[in-house]
PDB file of N, CA and C in Angstrom:
ATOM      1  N   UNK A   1     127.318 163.767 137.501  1.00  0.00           N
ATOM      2  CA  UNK A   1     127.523 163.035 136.272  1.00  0.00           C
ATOM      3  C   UNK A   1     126.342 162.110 136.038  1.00  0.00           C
ATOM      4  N   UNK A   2     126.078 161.634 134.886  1.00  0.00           N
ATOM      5  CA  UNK A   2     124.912 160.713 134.437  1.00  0.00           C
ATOM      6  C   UNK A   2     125.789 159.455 134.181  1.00  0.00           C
ATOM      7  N   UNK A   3     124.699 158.703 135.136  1.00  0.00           N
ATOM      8  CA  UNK A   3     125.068 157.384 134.713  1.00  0.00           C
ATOM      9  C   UNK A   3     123.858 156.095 134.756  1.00  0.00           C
ATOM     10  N   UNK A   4     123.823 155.137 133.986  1.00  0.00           N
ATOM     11  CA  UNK A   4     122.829 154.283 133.471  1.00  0.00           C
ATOM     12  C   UNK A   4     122.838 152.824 135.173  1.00  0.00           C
ATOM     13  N   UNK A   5     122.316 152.818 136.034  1.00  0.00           N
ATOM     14  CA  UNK A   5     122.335 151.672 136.765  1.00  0.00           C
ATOM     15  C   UNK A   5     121.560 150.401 136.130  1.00  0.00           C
ATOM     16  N   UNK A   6     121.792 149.565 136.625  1.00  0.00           N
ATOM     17  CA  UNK A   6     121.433 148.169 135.940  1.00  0.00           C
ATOM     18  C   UNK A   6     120.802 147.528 137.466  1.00  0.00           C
ATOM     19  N   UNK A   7     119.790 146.805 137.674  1.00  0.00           N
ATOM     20  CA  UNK A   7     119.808 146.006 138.914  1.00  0.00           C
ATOM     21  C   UNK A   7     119.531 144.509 137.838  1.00  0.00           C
ATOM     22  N   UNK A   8     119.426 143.606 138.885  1.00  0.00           N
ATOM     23  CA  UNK A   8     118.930 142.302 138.599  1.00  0.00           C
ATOM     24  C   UNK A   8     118.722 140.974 139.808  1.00  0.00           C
ATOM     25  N   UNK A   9     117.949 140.411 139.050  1.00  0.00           N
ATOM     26  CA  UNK A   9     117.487 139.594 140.166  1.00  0.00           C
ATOM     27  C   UNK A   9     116.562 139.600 141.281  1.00  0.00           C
ATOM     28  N   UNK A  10     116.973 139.146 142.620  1.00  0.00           N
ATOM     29  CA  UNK A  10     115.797 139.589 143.336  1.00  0.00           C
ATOM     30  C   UNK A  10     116.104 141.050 143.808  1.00  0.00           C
ATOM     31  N   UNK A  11     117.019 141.948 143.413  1.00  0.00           N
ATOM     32  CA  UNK A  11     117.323 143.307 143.654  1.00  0.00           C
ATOM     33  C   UNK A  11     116.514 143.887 142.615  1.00  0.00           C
ATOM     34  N   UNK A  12     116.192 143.826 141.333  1.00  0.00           N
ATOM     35  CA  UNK A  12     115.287 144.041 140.487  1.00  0.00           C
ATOM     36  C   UNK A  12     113.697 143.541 140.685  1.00  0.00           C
ATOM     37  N   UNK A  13     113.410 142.644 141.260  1.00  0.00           N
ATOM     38  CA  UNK A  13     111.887 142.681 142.141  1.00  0.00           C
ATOM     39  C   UNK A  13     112.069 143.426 143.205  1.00  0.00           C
ATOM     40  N   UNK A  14     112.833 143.659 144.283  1.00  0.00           N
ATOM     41  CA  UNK A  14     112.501 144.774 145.224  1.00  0.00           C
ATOM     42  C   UNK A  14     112.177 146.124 144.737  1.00  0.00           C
ATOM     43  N   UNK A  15     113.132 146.305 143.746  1.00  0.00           N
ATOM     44  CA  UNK A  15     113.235 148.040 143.134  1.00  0.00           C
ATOM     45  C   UNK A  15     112.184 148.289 142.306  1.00  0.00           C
ATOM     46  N   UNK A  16     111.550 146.743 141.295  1.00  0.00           N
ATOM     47  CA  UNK A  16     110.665 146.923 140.915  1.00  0.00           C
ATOM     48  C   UNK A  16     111.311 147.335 139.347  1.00  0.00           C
ATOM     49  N   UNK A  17     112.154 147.948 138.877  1.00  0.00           N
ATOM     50  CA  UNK A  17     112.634 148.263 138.002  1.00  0.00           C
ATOM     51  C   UNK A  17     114.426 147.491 137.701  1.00  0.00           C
ATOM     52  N   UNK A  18     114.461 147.647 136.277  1.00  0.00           N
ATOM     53  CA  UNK A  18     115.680 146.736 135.995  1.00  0.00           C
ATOM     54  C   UNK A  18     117.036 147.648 135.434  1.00  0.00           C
ATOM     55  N   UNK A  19     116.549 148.664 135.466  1.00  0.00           N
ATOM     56  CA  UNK A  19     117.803 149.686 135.060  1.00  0.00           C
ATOM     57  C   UNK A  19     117.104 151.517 135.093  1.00  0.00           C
ATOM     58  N   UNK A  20     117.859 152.288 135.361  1.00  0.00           N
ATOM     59  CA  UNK A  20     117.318 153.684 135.518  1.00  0.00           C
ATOM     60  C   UNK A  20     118.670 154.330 135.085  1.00  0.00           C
ATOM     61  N   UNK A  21     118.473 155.606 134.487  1.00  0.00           N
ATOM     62  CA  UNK A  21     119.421 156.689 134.544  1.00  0.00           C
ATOM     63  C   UNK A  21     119.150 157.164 136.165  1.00  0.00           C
ATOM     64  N   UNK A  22     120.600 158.031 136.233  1.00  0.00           N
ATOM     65  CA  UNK A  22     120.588 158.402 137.441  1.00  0.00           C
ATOM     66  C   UNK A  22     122.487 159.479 137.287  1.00  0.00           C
ATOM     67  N   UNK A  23     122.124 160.673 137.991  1.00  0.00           N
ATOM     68  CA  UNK A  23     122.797 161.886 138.157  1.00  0.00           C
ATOM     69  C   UNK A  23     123.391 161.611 139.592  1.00  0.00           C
ATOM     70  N   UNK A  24     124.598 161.561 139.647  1.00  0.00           N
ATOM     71  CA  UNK A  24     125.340 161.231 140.923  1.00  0.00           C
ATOM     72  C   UNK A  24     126.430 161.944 140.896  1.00  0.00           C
ATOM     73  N   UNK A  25     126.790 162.469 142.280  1.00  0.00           N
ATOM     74  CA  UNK A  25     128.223 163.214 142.465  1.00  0.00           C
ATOM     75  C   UNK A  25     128.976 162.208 142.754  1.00  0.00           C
ATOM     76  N   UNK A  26     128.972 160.330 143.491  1.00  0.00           N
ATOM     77  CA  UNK A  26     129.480 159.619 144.059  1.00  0.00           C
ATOM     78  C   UNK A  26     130.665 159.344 142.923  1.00  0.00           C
ATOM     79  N   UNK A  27     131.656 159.447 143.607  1.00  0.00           N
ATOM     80  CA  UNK A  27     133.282 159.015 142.853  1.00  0.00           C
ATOM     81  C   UNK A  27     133.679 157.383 142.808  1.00  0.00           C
ATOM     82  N   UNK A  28     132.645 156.725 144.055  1.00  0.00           N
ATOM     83  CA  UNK A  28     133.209 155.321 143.779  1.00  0.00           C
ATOM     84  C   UNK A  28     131.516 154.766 143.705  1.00  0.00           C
ATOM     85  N   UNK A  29     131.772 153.610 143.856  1.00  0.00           N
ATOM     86  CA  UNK A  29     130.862 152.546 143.650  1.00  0.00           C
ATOM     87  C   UNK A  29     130.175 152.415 145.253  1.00  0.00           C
ATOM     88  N   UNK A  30     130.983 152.252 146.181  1.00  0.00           N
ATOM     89  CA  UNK A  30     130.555 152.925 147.718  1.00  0.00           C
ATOM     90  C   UNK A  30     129.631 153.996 147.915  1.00  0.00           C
ATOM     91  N   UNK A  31     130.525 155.068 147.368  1.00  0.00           N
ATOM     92  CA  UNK A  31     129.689 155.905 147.670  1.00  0.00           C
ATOM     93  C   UNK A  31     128.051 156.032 146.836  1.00  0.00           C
ATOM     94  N   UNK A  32     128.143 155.587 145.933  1.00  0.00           N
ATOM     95  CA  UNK A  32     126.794 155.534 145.061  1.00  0.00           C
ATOM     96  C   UNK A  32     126.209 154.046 145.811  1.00  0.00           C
ATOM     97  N   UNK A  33     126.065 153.249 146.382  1.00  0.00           N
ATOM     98  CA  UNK A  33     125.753 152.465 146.993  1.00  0.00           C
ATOM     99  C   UNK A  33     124.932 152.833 148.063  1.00  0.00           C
ATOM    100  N   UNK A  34     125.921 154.332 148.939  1.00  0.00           N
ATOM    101  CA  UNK A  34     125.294 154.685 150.165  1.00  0.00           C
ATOM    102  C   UNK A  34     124.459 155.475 149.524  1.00  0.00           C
ATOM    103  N   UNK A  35     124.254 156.605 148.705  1.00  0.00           N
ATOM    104  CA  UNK A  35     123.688 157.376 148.098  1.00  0.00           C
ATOM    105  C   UNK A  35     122.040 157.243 147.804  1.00  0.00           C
ATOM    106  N   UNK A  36     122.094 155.314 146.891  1.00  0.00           N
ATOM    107  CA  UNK A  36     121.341 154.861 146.448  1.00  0.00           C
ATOM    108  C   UNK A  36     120.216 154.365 148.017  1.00  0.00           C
ATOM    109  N   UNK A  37     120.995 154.182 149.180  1.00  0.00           N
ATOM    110  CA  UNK A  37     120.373 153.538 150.156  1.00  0.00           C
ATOM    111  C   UNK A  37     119.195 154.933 150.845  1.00  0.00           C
ATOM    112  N   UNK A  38     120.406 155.685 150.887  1.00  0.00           N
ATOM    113  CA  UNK A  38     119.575 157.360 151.265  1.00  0.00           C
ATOM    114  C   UNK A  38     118.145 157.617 150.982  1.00  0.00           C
ATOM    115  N   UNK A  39     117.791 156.929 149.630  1.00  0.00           N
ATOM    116  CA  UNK A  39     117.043 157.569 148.591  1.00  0.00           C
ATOM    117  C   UNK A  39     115.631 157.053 149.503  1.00  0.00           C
ATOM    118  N   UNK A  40     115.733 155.557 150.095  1.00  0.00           N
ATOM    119  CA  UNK A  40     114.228 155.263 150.765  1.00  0.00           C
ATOM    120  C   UNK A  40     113.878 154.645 150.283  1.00  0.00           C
ATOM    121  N   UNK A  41     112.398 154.166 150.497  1.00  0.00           N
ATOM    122  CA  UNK A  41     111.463 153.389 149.822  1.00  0.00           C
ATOM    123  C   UNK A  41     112.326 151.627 149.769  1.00  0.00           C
ATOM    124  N   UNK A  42     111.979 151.046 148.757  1.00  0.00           N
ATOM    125  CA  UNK A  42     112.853 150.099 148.823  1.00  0.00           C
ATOM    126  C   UNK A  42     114.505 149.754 148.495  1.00  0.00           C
ATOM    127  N   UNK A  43     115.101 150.628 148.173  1.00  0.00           N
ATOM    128  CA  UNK A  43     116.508 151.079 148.431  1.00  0.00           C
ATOM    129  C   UNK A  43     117.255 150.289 149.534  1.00  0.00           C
ATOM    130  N   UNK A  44     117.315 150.873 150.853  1.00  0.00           N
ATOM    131  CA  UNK A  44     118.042 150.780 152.133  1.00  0.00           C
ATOM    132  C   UNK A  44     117.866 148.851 151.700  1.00  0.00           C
ATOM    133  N   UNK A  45     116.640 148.359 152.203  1.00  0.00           N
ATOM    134  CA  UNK A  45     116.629 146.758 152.022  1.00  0.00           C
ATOM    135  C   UNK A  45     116.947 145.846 150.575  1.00  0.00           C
ATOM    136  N   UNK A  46     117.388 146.387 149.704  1.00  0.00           N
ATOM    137  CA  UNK A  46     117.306 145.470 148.365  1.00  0.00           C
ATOM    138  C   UNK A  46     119.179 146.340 148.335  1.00  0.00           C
ATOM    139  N   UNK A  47     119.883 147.081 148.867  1.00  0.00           N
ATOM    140  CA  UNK A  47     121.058 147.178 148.814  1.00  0.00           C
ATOM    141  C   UNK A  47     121.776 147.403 150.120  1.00  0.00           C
ATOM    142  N   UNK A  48     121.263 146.991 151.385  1.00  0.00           N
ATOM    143  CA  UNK A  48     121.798 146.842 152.798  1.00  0.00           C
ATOM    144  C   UNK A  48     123.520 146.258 152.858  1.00  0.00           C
ATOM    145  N   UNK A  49     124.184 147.087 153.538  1.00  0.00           N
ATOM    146  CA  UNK A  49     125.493 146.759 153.741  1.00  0.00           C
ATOM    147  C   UNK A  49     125.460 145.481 154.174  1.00  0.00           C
ATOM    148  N   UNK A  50     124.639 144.383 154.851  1.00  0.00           N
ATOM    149  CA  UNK A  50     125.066 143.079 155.269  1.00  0.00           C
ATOM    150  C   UNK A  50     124.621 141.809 154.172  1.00  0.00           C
ATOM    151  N   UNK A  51     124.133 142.619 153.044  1.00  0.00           N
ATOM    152  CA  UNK A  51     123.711 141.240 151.961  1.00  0.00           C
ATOM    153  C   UNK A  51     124.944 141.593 150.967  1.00  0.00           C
ATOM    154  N   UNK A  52     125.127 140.090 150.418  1.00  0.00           N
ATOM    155  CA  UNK A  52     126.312 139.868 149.821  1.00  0.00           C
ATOM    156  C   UNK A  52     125.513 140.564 148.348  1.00  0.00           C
ATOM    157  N   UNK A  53     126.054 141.661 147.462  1.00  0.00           N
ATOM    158  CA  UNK A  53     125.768 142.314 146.587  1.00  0.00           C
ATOM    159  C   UNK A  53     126.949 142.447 145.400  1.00  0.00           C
ATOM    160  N   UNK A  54     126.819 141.780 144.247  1.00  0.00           N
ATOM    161  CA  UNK A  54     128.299 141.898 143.506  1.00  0.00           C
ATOM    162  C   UNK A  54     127.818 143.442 142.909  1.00  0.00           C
ATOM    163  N   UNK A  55     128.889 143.523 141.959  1.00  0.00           N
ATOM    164  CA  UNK A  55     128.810 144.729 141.611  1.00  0.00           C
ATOM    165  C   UNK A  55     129.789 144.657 139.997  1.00  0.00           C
ATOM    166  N   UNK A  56     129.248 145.178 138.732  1.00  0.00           N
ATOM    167  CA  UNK A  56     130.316 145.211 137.677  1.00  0.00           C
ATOM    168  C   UNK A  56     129.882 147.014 137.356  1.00  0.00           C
ATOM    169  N   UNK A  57     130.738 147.417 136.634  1.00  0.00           N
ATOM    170  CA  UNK A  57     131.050 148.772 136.546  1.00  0.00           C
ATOM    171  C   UNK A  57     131.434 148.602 134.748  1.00  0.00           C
ATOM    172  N   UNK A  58     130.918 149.026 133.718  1.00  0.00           N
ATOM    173  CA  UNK A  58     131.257 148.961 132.440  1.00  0.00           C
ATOM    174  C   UNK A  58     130.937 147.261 131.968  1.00  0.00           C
ATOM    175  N   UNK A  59     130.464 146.335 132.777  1.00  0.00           N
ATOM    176  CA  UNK A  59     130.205 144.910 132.236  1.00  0.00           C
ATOM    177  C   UNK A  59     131.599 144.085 133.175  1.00  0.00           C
ATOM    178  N   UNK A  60     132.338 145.135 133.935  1.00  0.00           N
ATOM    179  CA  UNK A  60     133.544 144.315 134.739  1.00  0.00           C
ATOM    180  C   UNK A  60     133.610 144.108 136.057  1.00  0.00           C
ATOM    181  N   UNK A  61     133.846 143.234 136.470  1.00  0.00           N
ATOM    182  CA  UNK A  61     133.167 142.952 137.455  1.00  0.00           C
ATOM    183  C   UNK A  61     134.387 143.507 138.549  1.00  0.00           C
ATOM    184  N   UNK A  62     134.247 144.187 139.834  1.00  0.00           N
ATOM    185  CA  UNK A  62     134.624 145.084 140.720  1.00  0.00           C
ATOM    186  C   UNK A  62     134.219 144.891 141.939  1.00  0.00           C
ATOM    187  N   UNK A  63     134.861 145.844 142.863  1.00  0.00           N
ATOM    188  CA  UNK A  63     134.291 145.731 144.329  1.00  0.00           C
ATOM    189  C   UNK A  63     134.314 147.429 144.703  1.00  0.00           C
ATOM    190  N   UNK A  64     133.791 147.559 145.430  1.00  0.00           N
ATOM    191  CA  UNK A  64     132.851 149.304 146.100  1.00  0.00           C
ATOM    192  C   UNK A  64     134.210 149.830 145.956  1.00  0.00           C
ATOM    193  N   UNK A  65     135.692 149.875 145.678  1.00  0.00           N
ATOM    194  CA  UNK A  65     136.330 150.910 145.552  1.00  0.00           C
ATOM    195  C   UNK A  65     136.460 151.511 144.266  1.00  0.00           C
ATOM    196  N   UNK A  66     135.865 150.980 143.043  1.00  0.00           N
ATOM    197  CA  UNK A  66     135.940 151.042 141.752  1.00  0.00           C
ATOM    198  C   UNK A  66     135.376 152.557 142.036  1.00  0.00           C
ATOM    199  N   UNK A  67     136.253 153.158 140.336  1.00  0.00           N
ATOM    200  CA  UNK A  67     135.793 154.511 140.273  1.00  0.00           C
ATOM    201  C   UNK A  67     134.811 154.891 139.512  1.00  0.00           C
ATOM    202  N   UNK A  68     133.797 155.394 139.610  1.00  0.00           N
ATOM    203  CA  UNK A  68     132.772 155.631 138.839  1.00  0.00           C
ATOM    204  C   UNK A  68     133.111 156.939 137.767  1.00  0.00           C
ATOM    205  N   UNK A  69     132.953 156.891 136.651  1.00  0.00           N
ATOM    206  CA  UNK A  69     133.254 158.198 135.345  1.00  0.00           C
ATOM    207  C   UNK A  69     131.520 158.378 135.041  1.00  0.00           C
ATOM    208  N   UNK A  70     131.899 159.322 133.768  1.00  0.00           N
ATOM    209  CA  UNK A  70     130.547 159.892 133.658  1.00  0.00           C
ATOM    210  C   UNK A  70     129.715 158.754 132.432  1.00  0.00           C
ATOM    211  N   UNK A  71     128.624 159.354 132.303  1.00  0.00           N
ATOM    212  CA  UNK A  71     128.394 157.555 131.239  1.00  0.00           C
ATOM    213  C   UNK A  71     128.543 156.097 131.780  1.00  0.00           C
ATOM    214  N   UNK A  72     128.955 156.084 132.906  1.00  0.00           N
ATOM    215  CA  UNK A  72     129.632 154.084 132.996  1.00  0.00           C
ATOM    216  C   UNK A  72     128.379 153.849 133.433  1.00  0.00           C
ATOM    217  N   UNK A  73     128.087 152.686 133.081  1.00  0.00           N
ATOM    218  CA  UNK A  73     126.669 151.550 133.504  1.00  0.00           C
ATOM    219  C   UNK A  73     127.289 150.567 134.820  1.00  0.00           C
ATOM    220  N   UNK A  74     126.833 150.742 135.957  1.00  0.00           N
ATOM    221  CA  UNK A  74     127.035 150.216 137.103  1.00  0.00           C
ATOM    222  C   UNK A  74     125.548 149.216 137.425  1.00  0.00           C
ATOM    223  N   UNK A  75     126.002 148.217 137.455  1.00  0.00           N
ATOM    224  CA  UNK A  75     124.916 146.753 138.019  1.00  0.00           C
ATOM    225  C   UNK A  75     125.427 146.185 139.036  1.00  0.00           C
ATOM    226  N   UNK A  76     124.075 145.876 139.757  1.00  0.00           N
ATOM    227  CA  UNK A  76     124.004 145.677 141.171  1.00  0.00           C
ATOM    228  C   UNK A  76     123.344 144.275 141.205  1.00  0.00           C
ATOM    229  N   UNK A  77     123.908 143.108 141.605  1.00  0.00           N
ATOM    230  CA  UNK A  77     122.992 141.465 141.504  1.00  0.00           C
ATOM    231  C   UNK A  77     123.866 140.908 142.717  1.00  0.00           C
ATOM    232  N   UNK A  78     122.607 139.935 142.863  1.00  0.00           N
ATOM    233  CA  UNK A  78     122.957 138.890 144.307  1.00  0.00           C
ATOM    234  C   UNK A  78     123.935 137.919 143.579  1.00  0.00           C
ATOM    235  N   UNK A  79     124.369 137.337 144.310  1.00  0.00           N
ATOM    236  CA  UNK A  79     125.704 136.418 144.089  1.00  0.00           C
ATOM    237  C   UNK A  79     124.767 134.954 143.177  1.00  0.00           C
ATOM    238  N   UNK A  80     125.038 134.328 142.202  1.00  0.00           N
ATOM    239  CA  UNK A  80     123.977 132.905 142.099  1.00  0.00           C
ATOM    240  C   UNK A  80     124.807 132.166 141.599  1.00  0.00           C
ATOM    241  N   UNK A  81     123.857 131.104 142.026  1.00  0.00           N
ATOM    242  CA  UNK A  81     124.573 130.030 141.857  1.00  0.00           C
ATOM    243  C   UNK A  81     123.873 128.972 140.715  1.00  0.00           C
ATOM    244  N   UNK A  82     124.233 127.905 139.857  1.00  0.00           N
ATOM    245  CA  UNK A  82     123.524 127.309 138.942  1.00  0.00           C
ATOM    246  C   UNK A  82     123.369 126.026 139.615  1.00  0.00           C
ATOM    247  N   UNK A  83     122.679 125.339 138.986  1.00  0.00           N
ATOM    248  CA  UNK A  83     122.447 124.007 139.154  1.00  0.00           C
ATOM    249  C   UNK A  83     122.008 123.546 138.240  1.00  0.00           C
TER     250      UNK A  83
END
């Protein structure tokens, strides 16, 4: 299925890019997570299972069991805080 990713933040300076299409068989948000790590390069470190990584799916905000459909825009950002 095609779907639009979003990064941001300092996950968007690692990747270097702020959003990509992208063709995935992954059914959840997990699995496109591990998928995305597979890929190399700066991947594995800008989405590592031990950094706190939110996640919204359609603009809503979710956690890695969410189901991914075809079309949905999935964004990936570090947790922040304001001041």
């Amino acid at each position: 299925m095609n779907i639009t990713l979003r990064y941001f933040a300092s996950i968007r300076e690692a990747l270097g890019t702020s959003s990509q299409a992208w063709q995935t068989q992954a059914g959840t948000v997990a699995a496109l997570r591990d998928e995305l790590m597979a890929q190399g390069g700066a991947y594995p470190e800008a989405l590592a299972r031990g950094k706190a990584i939110r996640v919204a799916v359609n603009q809503v905000m979710t956690d890695e069991s969410a189901a991914i459909n075809e079309g949905a825009e999935v964004a990936f950002f570090p947790p922040v805080t304001g001041g």
